[in-house]
PDB file of N, CA and C in Angstrom:
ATOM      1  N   UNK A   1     -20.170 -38.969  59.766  1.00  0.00           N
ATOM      2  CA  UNK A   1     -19.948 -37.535  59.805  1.00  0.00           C
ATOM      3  C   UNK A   1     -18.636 -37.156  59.121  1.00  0.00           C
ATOM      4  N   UNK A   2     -17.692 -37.833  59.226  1.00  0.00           N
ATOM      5  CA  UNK A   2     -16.692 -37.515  58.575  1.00  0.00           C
ATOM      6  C   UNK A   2     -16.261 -37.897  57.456  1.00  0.00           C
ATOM      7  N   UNK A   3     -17.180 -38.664  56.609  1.00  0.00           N
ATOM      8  CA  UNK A   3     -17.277 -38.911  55.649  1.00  0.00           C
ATOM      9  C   UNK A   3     -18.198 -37.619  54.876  1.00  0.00           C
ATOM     10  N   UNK A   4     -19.133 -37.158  55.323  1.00  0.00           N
ATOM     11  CA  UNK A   4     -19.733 -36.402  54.719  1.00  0.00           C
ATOM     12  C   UNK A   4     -18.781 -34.954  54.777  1.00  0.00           C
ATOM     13  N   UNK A   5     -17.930 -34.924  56.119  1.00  0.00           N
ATOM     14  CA  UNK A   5     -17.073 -33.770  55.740  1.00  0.00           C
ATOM     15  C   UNK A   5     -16.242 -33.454  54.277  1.00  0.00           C
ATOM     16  N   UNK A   6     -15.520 -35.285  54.563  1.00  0.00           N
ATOM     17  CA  UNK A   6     -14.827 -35.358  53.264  1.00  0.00           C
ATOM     18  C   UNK A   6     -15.247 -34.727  51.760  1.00  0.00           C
ATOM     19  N   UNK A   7     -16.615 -35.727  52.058  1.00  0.00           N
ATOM     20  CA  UNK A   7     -17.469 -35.366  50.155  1.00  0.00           C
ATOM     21  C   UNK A   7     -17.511 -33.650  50.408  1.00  0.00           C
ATOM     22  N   UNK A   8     -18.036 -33.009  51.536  1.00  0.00           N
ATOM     23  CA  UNK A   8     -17.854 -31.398  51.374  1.00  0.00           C
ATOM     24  C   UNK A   8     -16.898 -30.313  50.850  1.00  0.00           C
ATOM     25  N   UNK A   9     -15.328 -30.803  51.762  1.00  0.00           N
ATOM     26  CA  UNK A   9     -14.271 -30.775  51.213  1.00  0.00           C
ATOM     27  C   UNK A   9     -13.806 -30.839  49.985  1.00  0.00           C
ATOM     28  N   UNK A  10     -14.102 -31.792  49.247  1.00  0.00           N
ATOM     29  CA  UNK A  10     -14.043 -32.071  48.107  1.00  0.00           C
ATOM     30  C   UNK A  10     -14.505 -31.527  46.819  1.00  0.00           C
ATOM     31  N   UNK A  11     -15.761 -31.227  47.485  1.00  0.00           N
ATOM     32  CA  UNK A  11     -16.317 -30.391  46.684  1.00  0.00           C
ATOM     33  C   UNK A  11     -16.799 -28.846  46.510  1.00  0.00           C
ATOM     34  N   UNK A  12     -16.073 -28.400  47.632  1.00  0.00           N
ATOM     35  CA  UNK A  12     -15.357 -27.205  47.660  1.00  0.00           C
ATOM     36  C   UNK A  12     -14.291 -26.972  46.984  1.00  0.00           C
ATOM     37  N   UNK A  13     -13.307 -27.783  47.377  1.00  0.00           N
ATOM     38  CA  UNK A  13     -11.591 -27.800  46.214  1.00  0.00           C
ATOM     39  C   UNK A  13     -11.682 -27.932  44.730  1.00  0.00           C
ATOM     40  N   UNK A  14     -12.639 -28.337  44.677  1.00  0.00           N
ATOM     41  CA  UNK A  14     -13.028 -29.042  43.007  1.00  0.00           C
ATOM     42  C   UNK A  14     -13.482 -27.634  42.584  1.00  0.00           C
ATOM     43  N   UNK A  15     -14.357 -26.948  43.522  1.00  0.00           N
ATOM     44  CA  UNK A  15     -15.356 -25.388  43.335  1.00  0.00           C
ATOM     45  C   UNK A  15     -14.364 -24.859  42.958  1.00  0.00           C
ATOM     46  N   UNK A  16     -13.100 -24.310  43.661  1.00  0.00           N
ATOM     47  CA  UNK A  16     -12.025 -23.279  44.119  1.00  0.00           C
ATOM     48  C   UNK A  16     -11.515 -23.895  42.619  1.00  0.00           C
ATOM     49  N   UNK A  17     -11.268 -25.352  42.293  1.00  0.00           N
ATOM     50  CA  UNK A  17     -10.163 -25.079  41.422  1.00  0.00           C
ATOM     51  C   UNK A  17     -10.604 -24.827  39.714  1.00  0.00           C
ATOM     52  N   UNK A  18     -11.687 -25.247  39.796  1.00  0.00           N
ATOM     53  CA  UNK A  18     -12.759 -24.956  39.000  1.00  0.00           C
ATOM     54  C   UNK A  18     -12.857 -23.456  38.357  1.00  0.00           C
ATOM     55  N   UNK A  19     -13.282 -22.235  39.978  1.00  0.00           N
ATOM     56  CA  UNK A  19     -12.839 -21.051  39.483  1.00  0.00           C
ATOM     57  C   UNK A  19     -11.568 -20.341  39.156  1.00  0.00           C
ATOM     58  N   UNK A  20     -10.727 -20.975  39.302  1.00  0.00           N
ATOM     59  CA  UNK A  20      -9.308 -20.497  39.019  1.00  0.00           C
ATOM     60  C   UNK A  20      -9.417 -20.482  37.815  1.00  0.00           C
ATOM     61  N   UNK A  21      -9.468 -21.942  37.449  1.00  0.00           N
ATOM     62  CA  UNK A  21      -9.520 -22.047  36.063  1.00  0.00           C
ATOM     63  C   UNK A  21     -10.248 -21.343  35.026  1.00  0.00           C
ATOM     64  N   UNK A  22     -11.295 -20.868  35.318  1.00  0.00           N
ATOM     65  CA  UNK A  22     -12.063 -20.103  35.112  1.00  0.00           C
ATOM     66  C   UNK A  22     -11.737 -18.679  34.937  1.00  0.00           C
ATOM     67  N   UNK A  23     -11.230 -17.755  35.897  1.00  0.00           N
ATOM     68  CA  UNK A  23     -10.284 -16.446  35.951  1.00  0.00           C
ATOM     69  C   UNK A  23      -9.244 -16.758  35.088  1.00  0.00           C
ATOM     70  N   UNK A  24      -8.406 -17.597  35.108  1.00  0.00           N
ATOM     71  CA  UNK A  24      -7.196 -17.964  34.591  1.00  0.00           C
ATOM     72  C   UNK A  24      -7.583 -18.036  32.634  1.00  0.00           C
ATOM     73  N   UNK A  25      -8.426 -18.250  32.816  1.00  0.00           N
ATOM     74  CA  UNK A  25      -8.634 -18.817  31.141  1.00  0.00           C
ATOM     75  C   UNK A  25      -9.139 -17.371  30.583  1.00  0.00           C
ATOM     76  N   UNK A  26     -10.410 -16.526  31.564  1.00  0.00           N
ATOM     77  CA  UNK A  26     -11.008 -15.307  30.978  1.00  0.00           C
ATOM     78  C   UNK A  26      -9.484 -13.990  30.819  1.00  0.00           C
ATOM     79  N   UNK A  27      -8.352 -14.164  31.895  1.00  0.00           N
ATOM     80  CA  UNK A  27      -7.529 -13.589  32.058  1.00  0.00           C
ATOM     81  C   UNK A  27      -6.691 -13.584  30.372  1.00  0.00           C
ATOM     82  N   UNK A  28      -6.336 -14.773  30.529  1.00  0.00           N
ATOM     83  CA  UNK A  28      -5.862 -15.534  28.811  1.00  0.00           C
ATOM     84  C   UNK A  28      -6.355 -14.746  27.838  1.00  0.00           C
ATOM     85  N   UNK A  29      -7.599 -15.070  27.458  1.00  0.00           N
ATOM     86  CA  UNK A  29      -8.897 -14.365  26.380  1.00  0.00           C
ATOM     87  C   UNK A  29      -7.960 -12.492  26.247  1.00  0.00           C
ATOM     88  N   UNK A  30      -8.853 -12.109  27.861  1.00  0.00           N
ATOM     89  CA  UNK A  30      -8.555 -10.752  27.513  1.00  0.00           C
ATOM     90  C   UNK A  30      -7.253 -10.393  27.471  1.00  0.00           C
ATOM     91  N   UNK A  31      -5.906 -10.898  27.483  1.00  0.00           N
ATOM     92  CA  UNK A  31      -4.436 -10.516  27.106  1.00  0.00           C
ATOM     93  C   UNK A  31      -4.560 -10.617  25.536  1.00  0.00           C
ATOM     94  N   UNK A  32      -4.447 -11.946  25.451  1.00  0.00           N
ATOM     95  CA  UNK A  32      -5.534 -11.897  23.753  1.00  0.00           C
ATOM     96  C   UNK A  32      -5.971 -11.201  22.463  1.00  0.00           C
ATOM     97  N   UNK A  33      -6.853 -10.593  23.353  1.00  0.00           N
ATOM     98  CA  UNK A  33      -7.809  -9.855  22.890  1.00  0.00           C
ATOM     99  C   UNK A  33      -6.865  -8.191  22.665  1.00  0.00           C
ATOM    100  N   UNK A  34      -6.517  -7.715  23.751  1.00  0.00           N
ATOM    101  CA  UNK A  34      -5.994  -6.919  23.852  1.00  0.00           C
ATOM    102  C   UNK A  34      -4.513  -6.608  22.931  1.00  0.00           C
ATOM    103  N   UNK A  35      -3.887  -7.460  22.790  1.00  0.00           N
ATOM    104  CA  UNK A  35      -2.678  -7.300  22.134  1.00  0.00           C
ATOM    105  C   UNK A  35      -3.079  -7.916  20.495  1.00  0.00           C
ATOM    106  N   UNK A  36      -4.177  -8.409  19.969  1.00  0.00           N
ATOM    107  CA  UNK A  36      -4.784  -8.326  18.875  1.00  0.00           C
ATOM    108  C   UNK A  36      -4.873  -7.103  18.169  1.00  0.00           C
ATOM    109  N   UNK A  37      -5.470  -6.625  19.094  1.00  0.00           N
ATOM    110  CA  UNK A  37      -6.106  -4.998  18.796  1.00  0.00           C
ATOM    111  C   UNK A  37      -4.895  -4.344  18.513  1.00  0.00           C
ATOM    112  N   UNK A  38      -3.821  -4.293  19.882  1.00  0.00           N
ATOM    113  CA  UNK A  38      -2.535  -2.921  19.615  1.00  0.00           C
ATOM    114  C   UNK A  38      -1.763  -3.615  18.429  1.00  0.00           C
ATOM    115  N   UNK A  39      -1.362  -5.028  18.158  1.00  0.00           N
ATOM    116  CA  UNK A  39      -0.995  -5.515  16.866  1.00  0.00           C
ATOM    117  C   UNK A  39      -1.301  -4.783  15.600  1.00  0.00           C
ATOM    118  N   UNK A  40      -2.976  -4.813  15.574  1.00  0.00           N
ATOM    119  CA  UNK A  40      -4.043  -5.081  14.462  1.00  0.00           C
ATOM    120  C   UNK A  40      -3.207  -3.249  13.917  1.00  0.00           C
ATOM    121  N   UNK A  41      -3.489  -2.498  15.288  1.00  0.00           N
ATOM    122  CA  UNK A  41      -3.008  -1.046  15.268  1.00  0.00           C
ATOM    123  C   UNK A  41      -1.746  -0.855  14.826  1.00  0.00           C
ATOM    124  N   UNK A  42      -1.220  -1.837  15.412  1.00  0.00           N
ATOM    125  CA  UNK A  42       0.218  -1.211  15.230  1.00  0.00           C
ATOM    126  C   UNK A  42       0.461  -1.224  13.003  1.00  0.00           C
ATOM    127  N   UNK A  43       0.297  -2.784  13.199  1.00  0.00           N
ATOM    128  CA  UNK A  43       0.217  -2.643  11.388  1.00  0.00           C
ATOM    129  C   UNK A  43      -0.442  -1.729  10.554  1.00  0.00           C
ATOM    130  N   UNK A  44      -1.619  -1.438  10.963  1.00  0.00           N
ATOM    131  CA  UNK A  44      -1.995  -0.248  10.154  1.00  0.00           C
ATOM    132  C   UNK A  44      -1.410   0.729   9.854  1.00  0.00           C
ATOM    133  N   UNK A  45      -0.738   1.878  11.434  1.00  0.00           N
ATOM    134  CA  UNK A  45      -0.240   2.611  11.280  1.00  0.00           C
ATOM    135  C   UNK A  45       1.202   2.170  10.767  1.00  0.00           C
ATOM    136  N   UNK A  46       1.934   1.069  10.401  1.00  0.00           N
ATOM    137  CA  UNK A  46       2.974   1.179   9.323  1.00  0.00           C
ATOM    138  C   UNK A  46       2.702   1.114   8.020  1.00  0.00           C
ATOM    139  N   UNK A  47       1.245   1.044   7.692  1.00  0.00           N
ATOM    140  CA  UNK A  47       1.093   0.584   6.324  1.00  0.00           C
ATOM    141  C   UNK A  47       0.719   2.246   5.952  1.00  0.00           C
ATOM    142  N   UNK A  48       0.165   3.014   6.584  1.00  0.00           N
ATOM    143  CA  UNK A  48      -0.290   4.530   6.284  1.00  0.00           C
ATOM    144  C   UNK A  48       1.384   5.300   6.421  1.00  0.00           C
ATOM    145  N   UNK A  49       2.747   4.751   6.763  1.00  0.00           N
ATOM    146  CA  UNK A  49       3.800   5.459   6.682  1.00  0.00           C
ATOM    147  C   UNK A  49       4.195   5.527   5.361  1.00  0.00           C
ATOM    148  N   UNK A  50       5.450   6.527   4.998  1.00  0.00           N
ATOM    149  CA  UNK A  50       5.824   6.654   3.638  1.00  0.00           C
ATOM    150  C   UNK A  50       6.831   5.684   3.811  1.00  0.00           C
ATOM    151  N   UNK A  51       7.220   5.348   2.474  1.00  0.00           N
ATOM    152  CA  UNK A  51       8.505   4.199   2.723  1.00  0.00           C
ATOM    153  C   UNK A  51       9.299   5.148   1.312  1.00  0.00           C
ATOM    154  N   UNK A  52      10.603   4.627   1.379  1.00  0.00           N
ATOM    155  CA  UNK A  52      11.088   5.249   0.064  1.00  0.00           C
ATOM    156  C   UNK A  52      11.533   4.591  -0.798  1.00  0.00           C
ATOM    157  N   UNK A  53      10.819   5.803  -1.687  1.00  0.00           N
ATOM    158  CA  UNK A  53      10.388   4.985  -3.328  1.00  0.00           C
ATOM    159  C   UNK A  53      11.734   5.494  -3.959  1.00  0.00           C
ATOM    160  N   UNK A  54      12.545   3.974  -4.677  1.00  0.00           N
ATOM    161  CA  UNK A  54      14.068   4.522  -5.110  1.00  0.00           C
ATOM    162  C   UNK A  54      13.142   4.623  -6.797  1.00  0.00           C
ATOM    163  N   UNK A  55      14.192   5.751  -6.959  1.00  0.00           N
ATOM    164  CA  UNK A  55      13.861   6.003  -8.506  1.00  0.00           C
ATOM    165  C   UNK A  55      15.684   6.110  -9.483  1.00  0.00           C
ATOM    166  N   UNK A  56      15.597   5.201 -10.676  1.00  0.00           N
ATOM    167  CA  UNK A  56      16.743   4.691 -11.159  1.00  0.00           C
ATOM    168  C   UNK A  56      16.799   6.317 -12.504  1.00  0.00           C
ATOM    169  N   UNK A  57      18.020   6.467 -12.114  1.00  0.00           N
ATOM    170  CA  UNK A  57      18.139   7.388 -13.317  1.00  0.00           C
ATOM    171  C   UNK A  57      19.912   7.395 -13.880  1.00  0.00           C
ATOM    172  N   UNK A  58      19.465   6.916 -15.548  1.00  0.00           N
ATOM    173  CA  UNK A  58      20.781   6.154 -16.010  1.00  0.00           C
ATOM    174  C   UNK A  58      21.355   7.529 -16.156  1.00  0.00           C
ATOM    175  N   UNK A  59      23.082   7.495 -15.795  1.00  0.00           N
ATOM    176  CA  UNK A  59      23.474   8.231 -16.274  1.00  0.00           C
ATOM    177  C   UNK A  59      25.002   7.503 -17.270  1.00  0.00           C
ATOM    178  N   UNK A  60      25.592   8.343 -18.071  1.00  0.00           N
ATOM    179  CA  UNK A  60      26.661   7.629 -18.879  1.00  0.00           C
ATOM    180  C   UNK A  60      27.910   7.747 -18.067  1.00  0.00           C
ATOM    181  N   UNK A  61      28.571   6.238 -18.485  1.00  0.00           N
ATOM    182  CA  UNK A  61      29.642   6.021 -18.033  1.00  0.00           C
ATOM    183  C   UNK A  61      30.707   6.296 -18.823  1.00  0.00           C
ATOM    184  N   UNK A  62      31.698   6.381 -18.838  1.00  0.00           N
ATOM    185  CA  UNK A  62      33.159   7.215 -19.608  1.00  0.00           C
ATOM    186  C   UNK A  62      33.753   5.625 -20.273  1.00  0.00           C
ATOM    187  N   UNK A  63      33.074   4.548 -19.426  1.00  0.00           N
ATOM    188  CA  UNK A  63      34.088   3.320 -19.810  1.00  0.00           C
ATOM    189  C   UNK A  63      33.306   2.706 -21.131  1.00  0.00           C
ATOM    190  N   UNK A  64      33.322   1.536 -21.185  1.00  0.00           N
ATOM    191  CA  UNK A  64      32.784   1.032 -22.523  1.00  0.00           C
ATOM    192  C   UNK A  64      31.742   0.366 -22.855  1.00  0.00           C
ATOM    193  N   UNK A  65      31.319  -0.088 -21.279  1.00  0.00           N
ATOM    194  CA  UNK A  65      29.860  -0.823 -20.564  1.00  0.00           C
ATOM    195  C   UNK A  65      28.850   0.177 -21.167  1.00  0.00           C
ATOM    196  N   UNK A  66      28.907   1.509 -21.309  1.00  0.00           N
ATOM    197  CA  UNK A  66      27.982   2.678 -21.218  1.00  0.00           C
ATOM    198  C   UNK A  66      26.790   2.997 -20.281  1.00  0.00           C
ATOM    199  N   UNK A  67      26.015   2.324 -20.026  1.00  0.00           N
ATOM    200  CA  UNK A  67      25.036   3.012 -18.928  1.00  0.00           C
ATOM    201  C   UNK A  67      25.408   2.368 -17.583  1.00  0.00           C
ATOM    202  N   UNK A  68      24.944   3.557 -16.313  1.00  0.00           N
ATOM    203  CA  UNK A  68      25.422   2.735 -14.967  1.00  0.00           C
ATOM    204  C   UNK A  68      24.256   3.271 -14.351  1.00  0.00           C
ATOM    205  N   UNK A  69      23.428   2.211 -13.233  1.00  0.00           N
ATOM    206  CA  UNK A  69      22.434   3.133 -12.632  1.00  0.00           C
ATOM    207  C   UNK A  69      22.921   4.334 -12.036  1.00  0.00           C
ATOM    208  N   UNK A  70      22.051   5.128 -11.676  1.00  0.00           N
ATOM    209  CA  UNK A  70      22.182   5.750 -10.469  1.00  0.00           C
ATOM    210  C   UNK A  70      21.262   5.771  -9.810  1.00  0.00           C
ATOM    211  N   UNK A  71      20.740   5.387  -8.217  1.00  0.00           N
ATOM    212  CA  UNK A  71      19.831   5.177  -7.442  1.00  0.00           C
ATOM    213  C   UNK A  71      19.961   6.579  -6.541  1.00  0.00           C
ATOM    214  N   UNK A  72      18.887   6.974  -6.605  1.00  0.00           N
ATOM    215  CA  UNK A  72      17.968   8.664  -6.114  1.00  0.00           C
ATOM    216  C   UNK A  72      16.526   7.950  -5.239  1.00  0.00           C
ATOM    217  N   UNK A  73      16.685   8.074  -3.993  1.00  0.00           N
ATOM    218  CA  UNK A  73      15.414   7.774  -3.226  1.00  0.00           C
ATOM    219  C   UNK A  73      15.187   8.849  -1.962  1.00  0.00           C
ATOM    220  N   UNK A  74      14.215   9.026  -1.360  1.00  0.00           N
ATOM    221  CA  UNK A  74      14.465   9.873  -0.230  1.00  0.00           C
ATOM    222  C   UNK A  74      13.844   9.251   1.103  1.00  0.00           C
ATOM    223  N   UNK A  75      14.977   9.070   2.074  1.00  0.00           N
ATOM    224  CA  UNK A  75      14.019   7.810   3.053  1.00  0.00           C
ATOM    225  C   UNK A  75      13.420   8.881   4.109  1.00  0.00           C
ATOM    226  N   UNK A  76      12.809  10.138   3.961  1.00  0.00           N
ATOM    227  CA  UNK A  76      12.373  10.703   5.115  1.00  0.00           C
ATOM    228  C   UNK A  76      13.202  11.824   5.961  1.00  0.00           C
ATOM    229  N   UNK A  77      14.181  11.414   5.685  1.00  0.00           N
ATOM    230  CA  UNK A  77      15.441  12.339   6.463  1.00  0.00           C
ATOM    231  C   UNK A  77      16.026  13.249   5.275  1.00  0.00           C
ATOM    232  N   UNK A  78      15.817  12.831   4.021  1.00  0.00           N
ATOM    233  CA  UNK A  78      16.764  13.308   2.741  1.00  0.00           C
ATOM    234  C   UNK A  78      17.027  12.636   1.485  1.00  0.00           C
ATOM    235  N   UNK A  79      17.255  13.361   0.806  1.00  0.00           N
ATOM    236  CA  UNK A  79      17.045  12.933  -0.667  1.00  0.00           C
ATOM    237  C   UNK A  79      18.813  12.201  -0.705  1.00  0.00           C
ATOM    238  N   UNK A  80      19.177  10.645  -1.008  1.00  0.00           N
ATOM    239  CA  UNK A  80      20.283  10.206  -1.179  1.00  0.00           C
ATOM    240  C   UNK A  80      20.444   9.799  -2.520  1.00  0.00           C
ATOM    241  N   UNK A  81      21.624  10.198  -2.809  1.00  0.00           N
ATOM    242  CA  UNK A  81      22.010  10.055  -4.304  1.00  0.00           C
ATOM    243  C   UNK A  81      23.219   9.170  -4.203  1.00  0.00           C
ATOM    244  N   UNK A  82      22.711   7.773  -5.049  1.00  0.00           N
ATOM    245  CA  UNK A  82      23.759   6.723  -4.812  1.00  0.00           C
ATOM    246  C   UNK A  82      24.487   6.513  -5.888  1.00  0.00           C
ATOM    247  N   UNK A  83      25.233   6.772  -6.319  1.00  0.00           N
ATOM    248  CA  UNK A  83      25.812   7.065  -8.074  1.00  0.00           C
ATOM    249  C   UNK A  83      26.650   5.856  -8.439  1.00  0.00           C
TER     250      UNK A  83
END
């Protein structure tokens, strides 16, 4: 009799740890799954933002080099003029 308790026991704990593992792994998946998606989202919506486009416009220098850039871009907030 108490041998057969044992094998019962046993194979109950084995059941229990069995389903843990089980919750534990589907739990895994759907974190997963889920932060795939807000990722997948999140990149998109930076790729549909504007970024700023610098545009080079030479102007003359007084020294002897003669041309110097000047960098003109606008990051969203305002047009910056980097001379």
């Amino acid at each position: 009799m108490i041998m057969l308790r044992t094998v019962v026991f046993t194979v109950i704990g084995l059941a229990v740890a069995l389903l843990a593992t089980l919750f534990t792994a589907s739990l895994v998946v759907a974190f997963a799954g889920i932060a795939t998606v807000l990722l997948a989202g999140r990149a998109l919506t930076m790729r549909m933002q504007q970024k700023a486009q610098p545009a080079y416009v030479y102007a003359q220098r007084r020294e002897a080099h003669g041309r110097q850039p000047v960098r003109i871009w606008n990051d969203g907030r305002g047009t910056i003029i980097d001379m």
